[in-house]
Structure formats: C-alpha cells, structure tokens
Protein backbone atom coordinates (compact mmCIF):
# COMPACT_ATOMS: atom_id res chain seq x y z
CA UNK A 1 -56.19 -36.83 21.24
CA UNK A 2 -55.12 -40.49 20.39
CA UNK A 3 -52.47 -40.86 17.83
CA UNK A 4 -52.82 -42.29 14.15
CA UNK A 5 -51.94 -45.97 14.12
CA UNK A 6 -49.23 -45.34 11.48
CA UNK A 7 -47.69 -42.83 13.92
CA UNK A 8 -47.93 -44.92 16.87
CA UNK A 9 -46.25 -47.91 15.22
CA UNK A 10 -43.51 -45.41 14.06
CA UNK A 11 -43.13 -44.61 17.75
CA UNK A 12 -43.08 -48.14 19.02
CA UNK A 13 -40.73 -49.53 16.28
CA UNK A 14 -38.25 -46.41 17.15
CA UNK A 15 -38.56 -47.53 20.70
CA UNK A 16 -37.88 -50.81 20.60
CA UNK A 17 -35.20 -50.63 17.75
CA UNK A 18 -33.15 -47.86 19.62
CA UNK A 19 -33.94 -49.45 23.32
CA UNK A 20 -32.79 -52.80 21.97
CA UNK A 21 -29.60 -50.79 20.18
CA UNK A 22 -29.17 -49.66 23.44
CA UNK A 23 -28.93 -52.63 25.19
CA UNK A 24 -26.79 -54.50 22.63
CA UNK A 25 -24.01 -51.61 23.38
CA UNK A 26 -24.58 -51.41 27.32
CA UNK A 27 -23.43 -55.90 27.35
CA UNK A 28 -20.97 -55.43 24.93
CA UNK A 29 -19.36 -53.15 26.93
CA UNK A 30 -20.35 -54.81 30.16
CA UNK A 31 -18.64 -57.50 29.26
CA UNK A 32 -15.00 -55.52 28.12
CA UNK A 33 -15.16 -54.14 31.61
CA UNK A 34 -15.79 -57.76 32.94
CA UNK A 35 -12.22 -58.48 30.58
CA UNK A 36 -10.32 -55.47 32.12
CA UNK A 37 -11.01 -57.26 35.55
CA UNK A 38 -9.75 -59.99 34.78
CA UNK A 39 -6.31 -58.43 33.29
CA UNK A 40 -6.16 -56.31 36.12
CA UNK A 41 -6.33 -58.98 38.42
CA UNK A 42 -3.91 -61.46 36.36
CA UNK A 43 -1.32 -58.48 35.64
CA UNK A 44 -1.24 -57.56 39.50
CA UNK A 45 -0.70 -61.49 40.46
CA UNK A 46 2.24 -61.79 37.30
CA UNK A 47 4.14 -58.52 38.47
CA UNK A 48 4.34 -59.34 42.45
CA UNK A 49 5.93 -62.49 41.36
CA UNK A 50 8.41 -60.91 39.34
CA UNK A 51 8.47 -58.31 42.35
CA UNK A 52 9.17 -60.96 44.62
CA UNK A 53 11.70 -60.06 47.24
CA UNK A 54 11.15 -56.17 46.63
CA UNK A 55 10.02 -53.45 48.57
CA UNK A 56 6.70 -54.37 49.73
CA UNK A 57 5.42 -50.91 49.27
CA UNK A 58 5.73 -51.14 44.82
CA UNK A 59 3.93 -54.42 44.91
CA UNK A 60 0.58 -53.81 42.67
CA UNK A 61 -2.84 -54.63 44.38
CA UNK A 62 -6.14 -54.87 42.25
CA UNK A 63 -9.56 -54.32 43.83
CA UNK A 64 -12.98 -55.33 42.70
CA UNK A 65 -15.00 -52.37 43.16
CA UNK A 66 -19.02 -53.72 42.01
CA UNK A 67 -19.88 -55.16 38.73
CA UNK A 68 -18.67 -51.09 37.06
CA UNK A 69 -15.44 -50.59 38.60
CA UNK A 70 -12.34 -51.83 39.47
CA UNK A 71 -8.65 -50.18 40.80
CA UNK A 72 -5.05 -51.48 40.15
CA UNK A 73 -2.70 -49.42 42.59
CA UNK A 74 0.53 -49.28 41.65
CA UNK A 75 3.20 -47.71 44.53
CA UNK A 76 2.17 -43.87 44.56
CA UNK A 77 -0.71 -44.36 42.04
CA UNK A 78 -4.19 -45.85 42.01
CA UNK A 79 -5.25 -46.45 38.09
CA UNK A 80 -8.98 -46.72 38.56
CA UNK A 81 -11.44 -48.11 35.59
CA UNK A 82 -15.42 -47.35 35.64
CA UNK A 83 -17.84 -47.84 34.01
CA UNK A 84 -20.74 -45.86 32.69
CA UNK A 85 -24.24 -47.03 33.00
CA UNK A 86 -25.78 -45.38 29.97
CA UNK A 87 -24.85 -44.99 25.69
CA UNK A 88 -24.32 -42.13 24.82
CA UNK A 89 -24.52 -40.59 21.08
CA UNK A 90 -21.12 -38.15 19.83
CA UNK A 91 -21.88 -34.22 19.60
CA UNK A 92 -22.63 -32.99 16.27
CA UNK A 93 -19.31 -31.47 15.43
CA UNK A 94 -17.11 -34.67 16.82
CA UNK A 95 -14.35 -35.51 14.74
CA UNK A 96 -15.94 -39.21 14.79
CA UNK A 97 -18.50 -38.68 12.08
CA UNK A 98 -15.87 -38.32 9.80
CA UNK A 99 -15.58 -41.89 9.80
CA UNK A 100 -16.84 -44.28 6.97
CA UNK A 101 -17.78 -46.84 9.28
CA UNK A 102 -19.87 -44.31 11.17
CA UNK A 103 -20.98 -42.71 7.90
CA UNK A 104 -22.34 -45.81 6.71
CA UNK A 105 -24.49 -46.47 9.54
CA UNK A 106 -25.76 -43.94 12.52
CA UNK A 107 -26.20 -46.82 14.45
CA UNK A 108 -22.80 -47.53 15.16
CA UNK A 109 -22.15 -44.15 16.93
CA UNK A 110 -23.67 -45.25 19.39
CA UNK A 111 -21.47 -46.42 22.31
CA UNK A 112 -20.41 -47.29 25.92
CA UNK A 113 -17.83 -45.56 27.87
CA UNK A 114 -15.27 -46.84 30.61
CA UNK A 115 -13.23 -43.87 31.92
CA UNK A 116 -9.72 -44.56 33.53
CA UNK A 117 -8.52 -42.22 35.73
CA UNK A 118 -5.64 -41.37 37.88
CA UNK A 119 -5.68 -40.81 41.46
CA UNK A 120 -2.77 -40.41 44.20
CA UNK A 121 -2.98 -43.84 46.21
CA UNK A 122 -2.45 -41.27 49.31
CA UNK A 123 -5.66 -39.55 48.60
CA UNK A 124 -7.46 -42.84 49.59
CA UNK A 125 -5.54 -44.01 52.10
CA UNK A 126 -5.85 -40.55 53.63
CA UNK A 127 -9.36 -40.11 52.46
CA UNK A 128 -8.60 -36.60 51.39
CA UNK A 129 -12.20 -36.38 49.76
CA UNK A 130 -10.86 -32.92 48.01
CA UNK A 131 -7.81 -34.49 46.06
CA UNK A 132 -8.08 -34.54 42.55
CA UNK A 133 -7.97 -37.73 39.44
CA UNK A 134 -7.54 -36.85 35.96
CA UNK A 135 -9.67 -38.75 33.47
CA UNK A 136 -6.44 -40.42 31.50
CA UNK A 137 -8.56 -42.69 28.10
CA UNK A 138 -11.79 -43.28 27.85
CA UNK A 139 -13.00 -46.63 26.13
CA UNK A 140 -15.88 -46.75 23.77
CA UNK A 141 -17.53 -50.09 22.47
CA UNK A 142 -20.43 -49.70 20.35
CA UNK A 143 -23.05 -52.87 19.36
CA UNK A 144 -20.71 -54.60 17.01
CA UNK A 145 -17.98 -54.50 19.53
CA UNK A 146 -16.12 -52.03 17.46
CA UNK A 147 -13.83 -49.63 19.86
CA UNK A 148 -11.44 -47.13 20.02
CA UNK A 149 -9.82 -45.23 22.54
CA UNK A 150 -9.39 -41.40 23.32
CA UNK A 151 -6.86 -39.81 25.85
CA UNK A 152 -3.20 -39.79 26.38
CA UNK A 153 -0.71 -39.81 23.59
CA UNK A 154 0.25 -43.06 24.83
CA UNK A 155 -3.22 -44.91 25.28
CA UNK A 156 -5.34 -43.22 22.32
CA UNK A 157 -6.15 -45.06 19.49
CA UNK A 158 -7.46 -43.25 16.71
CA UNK A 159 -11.16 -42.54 15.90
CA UNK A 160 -9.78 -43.38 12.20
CA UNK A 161 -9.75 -46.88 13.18
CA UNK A 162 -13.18 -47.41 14.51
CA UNK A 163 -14.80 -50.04 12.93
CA UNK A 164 -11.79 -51.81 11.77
CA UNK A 165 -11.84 -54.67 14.16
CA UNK A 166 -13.73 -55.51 17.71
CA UNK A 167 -12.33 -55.28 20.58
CA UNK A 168 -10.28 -57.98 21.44
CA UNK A 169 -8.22 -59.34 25.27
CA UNK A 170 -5.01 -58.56 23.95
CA UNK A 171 -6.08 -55.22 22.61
CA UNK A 172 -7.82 -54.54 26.20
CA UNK A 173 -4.22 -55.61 27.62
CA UNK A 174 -2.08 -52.54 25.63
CA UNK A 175 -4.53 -50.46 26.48
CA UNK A 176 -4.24 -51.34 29.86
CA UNK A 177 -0.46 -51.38 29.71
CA UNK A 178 -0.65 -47.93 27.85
CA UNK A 179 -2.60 -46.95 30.85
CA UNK A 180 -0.08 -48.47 33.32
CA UNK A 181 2.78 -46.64 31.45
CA UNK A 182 1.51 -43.46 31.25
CA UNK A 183 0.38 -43.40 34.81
CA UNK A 184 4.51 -44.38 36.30
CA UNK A 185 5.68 -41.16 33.97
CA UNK A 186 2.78 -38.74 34.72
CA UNK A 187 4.68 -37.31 37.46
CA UNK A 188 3.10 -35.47 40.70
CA UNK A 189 4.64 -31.66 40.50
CA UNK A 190 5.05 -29.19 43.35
CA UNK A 191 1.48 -26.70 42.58
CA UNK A 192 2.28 -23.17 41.67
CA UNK A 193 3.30 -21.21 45.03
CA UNK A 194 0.85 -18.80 44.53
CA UNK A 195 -2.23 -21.34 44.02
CA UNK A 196 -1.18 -22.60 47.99
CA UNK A 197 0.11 -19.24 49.59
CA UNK A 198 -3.52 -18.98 51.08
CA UNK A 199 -5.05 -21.76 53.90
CA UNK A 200 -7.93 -21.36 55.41
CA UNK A 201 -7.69 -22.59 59.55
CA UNK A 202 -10.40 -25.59 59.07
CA UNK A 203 -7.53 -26.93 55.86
CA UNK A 204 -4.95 -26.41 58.38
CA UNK A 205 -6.53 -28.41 61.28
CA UNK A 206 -7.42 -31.04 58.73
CA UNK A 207 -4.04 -31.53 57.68
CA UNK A 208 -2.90 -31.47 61.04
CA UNK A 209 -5.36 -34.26 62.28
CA UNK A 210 -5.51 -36.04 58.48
CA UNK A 211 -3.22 -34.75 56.36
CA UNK A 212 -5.74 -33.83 53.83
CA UNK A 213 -5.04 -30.74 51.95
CA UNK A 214 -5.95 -31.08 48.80
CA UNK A 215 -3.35 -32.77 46.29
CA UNK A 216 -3.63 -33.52 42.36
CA UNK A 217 -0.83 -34.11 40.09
CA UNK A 218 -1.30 -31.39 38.18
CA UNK A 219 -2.68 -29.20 41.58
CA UNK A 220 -2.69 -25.30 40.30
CA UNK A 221 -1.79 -25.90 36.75
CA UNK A 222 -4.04 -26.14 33.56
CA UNK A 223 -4.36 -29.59 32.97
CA UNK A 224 -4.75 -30.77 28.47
CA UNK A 225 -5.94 -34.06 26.88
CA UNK A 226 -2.90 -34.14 25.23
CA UNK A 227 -0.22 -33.52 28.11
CA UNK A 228 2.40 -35.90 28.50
C-alpha cells in the first residue's frame, strides 16, 4: 500500500528536519569535547610546572583517549570525560521542561551528553576490571550551543539557566575545575565490614597475584547525585 504524497512529504520533511537537528547537536558538542581536550591538556602542562620539584607521584598526566574521550589523572584519581555518540530527548516529567527557553521551542531539548566520571587511578594501573567510577556531571549542549550542567553540588549548573548563554572555554574551564575540586575532596572510605566479610577463593587468588578486589569510593554504601 503506497503512501499519500502529502503523507510521504510529511515523513521526509520530519526526517530530514530532525536528522539534520540531530546532527547540528552531535558537532556542537563534538566540538566542546574537542575544547575540554585541550584544557585538560593545558591545565596538566600549567600545574606540573607549578609542581615542579614535588613528589613525582601528584604530578597530573592527561591522556587522549579517541576523538570521545579523554582522562586527566590526578595522584590517587583518574577524572575521565566521554563522550556520547547519540542526542538524546529529556523524559517527560524532567524538571527541564519547566524552562522558557525549552518551552518556547521543543527543539532545543534536544542535546548531547559528555559524562565525567571518577575512577581510582589504581583500578587502571591494576586493571581491576571490577572496580567501580561514579558518574560525577554530565554536560549537555544542544544545537544553539546552549548548556548546562547536572551533578555534584560543586559542578551543577542549573537547568534554570539553559538557554541563557552558549557554552563558552572559560565556562568549560570551571566546570572542569569544579570537576577537579570535587574529585581531591570526594574521599575513598573504608566499605562497610559486612559488605567484605565474604571472599570467594578465585577474589582471593586474584588479589594475591593482582591485587584486584574490587574497590570504589563509595564500595558498600548507597551512593546520591547530591553527595558531597
């Protein structure tokens, strides 16, 4: 059964408005990631030379990870910022659509995401493939380069202020600094005795040849979007 020609150039003109949407928010946010390298790999370069003559082992070291990711290990601590390939569109009953700039326009709900989490530098130099990260901000950039940030008390920035200005390098640097901050006071605690009182012999040998029981800051405890 072929479809009416009005309803087939509905279809096509939904296609190709949304797919080039789509597109416009996947470079814009390609190209904040692309930024974050380049802080990462600037702030890294600036703080060992203000680290100069320290303790080798607190010196920061930034990797390139592909054209999506990128790390900045700091001592203990590996901050590590990805991107995700596809937009995505907020759930129904997301505080975001309260928003007049969102309001005005569904098309500006639509965004990109980079995630930053936390990981235990240990966990990769041990390759303890069981150890956890915690997902500390996630980044969204929509096709007007609007952005805000959601996460951490100290590296949110309100939904409320989406749509009030595009994303900018020196806004990309607090966040990042937010990110760095939070990270050096998000402290690893000793897990709950009970959640470790049980090992199986296959963890044990593990440790014993890799040291690779599994480890997470927050290991055994409930872990909030809003814990400090």
């Amino acid at each position: 059964m072929e479809l009416p020609e009005s309803k087939r150039g509905e279809i096509i003109a939904q296609l190709r408005d949304k797919a080039t949407l789509k597109q416009k928010v996947y470079d814009n946010t390609f190209a904040v990631m692309s930024e974050i390298k380049e802080i990462l790999q600037e702030y890294a370069v600036e703080a060992n030379e203000t680290l100069e003559g320290a303790d080798r082992r607190i010196r920061l070291e930034y990797r390139d990870r592909g054209k999506l990711e990128a790390q900045l290990q700091l001592a203990g601590d590996i901050l590590v910022f990805s991107m995700h390939t596809n937009t995505f569109q907020f759930e129904r009953d997301n505080i975001v659509w309260k928003n007049s700039y969102v309001q005005r326009d569904r098309n500006n709900s639509y965004c990109g995401i980079i995630n930053i989490y936390n990981f235990l530098s240990d966990s990769f130099r041990f390759n303890r493939q069981s150890d956890e990260g915690y997902l500390i901000g996630r980044i969204f950039v929509n096709h007007e380069s609007q952005y805000f940030v959601e996460g951490k008390r100290q590296v949110s920035f309100r939904h409320n202020s989406f749509g009030s200005g595009v994303i900018t390098y020196e806004a990309l640097t607090h966040i990042v600094e937010s990110a760095l901050g939070y990270t050096l006071e998000f402290d690893l605690l000793v897990p709950p005795f009970d959640s470790q009182k049980v090992v199986s012999v296959e963890q044990m040998n593990t440790k014993i040849e890799n040291s690779r029981l599994q480890t997470g800051k927050r290991l055994g405890y409930n872990y909030n979007s809003d814990d400090i």
